[in-house]
N, C-alpha and C. Protein backbone atom coordinates (compact mmCIF):
# COMPACT_ATOMS: atom_id res chain seq x y z
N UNK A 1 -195.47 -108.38 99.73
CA UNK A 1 -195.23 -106.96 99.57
C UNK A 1 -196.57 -106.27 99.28
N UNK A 2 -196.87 -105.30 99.89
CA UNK A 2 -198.08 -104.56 99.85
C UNK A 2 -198.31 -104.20 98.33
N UNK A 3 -199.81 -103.70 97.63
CA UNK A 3 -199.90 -103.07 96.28
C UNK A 3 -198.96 -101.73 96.71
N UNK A 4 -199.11 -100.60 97.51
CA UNK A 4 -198.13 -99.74 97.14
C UNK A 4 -196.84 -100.02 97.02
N UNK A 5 -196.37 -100.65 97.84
CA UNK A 5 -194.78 -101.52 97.49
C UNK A 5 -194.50 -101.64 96.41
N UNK A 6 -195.29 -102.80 95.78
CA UNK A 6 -195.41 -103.37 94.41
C UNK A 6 -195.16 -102.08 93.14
N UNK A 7 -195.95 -100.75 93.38
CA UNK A 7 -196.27 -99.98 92.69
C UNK A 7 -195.28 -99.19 92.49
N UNK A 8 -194.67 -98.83 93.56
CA UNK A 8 -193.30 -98.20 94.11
C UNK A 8 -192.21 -98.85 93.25
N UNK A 9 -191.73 -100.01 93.18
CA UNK A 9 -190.71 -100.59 92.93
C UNK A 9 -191.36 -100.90 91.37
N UNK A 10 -192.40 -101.01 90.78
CA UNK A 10 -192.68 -100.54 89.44
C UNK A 10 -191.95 -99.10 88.63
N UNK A 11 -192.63 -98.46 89.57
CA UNK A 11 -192.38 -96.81 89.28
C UNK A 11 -190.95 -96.64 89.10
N UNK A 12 -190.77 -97.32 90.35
CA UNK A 12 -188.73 -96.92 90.36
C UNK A 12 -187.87 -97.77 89.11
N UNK A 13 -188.62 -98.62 88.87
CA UNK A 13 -187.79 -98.95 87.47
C UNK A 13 -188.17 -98.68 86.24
N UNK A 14 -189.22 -98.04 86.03
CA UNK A 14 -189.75 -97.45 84.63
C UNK A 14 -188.87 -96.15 84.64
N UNK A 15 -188.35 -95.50 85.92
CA UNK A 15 -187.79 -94.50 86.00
C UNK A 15 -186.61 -93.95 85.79
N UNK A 16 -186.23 -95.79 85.68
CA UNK A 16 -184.45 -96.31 85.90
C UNK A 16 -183.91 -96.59 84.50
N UNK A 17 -185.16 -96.76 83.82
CA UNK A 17 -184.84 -97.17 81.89
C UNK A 17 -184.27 -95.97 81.23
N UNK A 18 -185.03 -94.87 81.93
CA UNK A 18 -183.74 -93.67 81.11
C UNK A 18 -182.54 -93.29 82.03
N UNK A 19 -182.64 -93.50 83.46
CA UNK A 19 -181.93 -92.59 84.46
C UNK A 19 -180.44 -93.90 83.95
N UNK A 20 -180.76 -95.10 84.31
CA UNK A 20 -179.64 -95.46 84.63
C UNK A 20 -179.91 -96.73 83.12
N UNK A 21 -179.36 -96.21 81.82
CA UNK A 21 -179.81 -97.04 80.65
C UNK A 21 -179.37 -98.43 80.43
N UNK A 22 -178.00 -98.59 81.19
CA UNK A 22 -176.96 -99.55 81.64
C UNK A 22 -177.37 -100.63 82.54
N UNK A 23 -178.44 -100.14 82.68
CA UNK A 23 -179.07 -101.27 84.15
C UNK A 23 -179.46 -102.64 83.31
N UNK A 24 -180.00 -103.57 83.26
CA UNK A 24 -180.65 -104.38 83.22
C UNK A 24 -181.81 -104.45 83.62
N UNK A 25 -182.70 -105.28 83.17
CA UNK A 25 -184.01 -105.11 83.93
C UNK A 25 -184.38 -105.74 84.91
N UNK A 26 -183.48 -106.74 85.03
CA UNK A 26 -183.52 -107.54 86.18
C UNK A 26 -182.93 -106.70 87.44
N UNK A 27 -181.76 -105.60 87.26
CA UNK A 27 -181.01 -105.10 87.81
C UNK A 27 -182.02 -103.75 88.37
N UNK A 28 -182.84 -103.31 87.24
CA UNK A 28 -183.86 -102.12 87.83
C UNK A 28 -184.84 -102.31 88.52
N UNK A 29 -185.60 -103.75 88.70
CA UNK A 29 -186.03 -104.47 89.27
C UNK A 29 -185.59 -104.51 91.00
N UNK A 30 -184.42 -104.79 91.19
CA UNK A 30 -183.69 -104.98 92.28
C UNK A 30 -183.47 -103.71 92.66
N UNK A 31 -183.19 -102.98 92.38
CA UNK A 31 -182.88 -101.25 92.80
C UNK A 31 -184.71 -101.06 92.97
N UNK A 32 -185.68 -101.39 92.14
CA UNK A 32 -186.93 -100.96 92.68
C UNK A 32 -187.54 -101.12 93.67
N UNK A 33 -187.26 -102.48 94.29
CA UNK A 33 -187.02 -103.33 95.00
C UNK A 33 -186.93 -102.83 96.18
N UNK A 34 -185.46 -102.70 96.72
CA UNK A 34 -184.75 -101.91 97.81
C UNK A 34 -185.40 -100.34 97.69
N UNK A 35 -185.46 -99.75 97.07
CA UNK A 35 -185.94 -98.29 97.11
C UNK A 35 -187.19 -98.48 97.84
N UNK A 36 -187.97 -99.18 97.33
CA UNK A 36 -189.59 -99.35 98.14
C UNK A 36 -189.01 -99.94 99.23
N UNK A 37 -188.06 -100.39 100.15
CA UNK A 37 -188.09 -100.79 101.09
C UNK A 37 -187.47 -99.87 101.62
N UNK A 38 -186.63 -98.90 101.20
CA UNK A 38 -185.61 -97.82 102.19
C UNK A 38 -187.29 -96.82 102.04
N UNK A 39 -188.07 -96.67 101.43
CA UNK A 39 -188.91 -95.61 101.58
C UNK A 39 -190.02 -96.00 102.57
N UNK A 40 -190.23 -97.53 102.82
CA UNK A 40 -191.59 -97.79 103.80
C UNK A 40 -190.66 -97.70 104.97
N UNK A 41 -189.28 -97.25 105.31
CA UNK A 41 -188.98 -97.25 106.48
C UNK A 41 -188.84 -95.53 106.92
N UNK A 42 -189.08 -95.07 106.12
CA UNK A 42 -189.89 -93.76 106.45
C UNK A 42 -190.27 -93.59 107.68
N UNK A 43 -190.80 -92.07 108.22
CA UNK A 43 -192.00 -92.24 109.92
C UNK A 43 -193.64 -92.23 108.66
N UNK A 44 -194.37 -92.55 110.08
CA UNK A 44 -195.21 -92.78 109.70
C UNK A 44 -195.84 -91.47 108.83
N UNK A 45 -195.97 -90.50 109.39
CA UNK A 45 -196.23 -89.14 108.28
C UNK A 45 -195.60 -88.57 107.03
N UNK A 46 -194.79 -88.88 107.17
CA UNK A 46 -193.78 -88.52 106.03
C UNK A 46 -194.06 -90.08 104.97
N UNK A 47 -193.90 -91.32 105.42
CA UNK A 47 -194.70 -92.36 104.45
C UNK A 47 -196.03 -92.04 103.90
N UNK A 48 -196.68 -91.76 104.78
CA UNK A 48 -198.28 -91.06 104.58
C UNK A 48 -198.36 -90.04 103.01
N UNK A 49 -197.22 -89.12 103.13
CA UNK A 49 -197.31 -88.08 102.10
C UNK A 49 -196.95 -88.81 101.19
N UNK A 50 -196.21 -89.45 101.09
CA UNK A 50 -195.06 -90.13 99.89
C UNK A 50 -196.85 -91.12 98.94
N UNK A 51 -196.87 -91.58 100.22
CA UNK A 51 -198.27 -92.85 99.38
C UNK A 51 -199.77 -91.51 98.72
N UNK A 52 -199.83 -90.95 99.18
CA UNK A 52 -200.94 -89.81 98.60
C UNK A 52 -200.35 -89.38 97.34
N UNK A 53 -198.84 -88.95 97.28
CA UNK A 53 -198.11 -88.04 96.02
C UNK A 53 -198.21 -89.70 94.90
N UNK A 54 -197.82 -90.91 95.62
CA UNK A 54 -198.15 -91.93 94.75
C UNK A 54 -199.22 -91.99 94.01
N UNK A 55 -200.31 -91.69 94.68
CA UNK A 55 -201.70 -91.81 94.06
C UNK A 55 -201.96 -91.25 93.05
N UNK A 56 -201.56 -89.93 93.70
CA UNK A 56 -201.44 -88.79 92.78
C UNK A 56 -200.93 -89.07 91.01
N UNK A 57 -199.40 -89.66 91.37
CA UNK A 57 -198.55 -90.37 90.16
C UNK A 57 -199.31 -91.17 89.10
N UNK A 58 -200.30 -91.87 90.33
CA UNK A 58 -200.36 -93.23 89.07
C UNK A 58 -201.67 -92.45 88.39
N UNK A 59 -202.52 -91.96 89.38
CA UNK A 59 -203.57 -91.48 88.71
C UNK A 59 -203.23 -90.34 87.00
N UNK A 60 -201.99 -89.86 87.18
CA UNK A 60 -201.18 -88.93 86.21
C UNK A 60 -201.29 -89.98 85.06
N UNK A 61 -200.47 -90.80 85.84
CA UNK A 61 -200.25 -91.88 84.79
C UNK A 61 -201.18 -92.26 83.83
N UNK A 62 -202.39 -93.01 84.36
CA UNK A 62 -203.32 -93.29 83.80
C UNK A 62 -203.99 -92.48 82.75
N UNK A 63 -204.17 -90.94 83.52
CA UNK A 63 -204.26 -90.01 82.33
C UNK A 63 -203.58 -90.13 80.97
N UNK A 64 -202.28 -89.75 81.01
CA UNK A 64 -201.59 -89.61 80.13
C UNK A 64 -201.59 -91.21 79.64
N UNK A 65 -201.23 -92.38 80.25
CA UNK A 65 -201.43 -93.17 79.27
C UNK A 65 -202.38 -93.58 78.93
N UNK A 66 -203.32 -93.18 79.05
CA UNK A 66 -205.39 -93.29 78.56
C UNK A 66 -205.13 -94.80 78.87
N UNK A 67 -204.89 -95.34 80.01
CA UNK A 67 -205.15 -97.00 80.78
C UNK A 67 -204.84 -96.92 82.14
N UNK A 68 -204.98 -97.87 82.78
CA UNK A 68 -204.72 -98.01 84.30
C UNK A 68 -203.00 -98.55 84.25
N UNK A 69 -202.05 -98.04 84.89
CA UNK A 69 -200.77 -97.96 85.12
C UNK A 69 -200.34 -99.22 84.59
N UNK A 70 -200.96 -100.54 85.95
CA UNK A 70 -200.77 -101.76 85.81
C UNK A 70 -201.12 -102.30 84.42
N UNK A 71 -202.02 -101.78 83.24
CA UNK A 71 -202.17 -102.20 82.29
C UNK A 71 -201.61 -101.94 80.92
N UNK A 72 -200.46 -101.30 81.22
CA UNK A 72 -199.77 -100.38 80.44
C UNK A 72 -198.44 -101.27 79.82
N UNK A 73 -198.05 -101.55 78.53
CA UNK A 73 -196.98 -102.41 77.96
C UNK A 73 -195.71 -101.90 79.11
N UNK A 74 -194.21 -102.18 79.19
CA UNK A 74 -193.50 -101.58 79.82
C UNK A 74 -192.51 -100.71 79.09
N UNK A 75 -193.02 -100.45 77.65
CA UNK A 75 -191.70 -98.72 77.46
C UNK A 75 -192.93 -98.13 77.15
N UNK A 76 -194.45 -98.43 77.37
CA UNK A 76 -195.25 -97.82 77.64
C UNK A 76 -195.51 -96.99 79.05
N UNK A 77 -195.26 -97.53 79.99
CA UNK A 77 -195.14 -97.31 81.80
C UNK A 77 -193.78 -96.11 81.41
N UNK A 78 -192.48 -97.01 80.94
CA UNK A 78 -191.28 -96.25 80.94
C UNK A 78 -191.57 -94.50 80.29
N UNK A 79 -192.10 -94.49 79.17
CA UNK A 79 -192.65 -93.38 78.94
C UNK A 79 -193.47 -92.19 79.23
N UNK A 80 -194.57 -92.99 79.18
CA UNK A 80 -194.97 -92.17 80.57
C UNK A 80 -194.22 -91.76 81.90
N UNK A 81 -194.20 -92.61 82.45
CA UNK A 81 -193.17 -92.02 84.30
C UNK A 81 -192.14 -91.03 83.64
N UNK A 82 -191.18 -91.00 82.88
CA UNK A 82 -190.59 -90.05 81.71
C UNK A 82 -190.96 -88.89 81.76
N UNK A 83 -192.44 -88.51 81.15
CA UNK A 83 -192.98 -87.58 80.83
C UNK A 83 -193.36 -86.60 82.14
N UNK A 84 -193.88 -87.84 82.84
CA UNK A 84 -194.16 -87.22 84.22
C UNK A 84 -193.28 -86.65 84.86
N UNK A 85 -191.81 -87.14 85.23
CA UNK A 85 -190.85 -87.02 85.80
C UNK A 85 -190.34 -85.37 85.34
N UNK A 86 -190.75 -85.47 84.27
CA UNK A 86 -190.12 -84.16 83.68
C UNK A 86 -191.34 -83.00 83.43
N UNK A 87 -192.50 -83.79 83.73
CA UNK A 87 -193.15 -82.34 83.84
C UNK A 87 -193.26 -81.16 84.40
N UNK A 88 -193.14 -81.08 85.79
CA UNK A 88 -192.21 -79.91 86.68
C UNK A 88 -194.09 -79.96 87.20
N UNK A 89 -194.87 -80.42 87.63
CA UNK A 89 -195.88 -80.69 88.72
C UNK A 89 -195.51 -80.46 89.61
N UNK A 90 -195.99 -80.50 90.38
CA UNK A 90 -195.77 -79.46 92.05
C UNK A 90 -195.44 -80.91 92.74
N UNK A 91 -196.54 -81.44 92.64
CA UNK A 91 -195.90 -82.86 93.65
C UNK A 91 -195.81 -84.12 93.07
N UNK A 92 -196.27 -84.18 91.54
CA UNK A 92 -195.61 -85.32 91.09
C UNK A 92 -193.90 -85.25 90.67
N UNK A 93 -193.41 -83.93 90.43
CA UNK A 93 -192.25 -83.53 90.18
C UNK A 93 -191.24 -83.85 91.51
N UNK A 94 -191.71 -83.45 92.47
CA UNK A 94 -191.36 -83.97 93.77
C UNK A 94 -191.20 -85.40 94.28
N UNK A 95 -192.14 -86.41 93.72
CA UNK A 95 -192.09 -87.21 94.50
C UNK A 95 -191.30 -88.29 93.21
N UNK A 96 -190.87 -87.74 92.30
CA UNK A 96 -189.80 -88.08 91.12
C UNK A 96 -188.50 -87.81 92.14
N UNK A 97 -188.37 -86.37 92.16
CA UNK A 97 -187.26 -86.06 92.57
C UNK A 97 -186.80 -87.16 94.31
N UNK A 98 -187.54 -87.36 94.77
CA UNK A 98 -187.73 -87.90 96.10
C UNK A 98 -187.04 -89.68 95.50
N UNK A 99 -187.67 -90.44 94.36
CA UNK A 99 -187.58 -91.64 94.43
C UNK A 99 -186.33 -91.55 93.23
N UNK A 100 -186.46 -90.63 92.87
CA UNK A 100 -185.06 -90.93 91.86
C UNK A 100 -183.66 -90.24 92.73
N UNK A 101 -183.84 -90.08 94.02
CA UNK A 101 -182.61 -89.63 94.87
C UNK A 101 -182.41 -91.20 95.78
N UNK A 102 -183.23 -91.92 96.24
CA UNK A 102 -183.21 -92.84 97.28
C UNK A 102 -182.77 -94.30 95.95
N UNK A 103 -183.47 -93.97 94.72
CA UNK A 103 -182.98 -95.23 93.93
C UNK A 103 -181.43 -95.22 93.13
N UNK A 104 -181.01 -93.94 92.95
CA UNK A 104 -179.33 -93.51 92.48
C UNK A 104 -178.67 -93.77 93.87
N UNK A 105 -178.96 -93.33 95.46
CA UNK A 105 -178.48 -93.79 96.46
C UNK A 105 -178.43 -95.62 96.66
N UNK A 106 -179.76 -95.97 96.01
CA UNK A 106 -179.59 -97.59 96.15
C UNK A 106 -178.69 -98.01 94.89
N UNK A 107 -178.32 -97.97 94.01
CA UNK A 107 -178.02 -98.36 92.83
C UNK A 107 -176.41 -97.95 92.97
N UNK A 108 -176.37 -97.01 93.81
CA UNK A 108 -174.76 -96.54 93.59
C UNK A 108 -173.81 -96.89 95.03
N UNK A 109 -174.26 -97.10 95.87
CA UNK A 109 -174.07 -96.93 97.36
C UNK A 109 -174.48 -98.34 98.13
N UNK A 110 -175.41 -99.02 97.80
CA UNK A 110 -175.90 -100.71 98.11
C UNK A 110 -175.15 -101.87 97.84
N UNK A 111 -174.77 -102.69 98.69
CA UNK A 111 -174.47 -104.11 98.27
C UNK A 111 -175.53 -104.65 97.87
N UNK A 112 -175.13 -105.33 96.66
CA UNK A 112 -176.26 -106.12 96.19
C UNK A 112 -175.86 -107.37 95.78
């Protein structure tokens, strides 16, 4: 799985610790999972934007958690993506709204 993959299906379950509290982590894991895979089947331009607004994310991230994403405890990550999610950013707010619609579609709507 590619680093954005990887990063993707990170994101989508730090995102999933408040959205869906009931999950498991093994279970948010698996919804992160599938979400990064319903999103790399994207077209190619529209994937294009999604991976830039990513960048965008983690680089947020890093800010706010004064570390690099990947180095971050995990209700440390969870917190942050949190904060972010709800900050109302032009396109990190967006690309929340974007992965927390395709991961409630995987989580609610998927055989798993």
């Amino acid at each position: 799985m590619p680093a954005a993959s990887v990063r993707l299906a990170s994101l989508t379950a730090d995102l999933l610790v408040h959205d869906l509290p009931e999950a498991s982590v093994h279970d948010a894991a698996a919804i992160g999972r599938a979400t990064s895979q319903h999103l790399a089947s994207l077209p190619g331009v529209t994937r294009a934007g999604v991976c830039v607004a990513q960048a965008a994310v983690v680089g947020s991230a890093a800010v706010l958690g004064r570390r690099p994403y990947s180095r971050m405890t995990p209700d440390a990550r969870a917190a942050v993506v949190h904060r972010l999610a709800g900050s109302g950013l032009p396109l990190v707010s967006e690309y929340f709204r974007l992965v927390r619609g395709v991961a409630l579609m995987v989580a609610h709507e998927d055989p798993r």
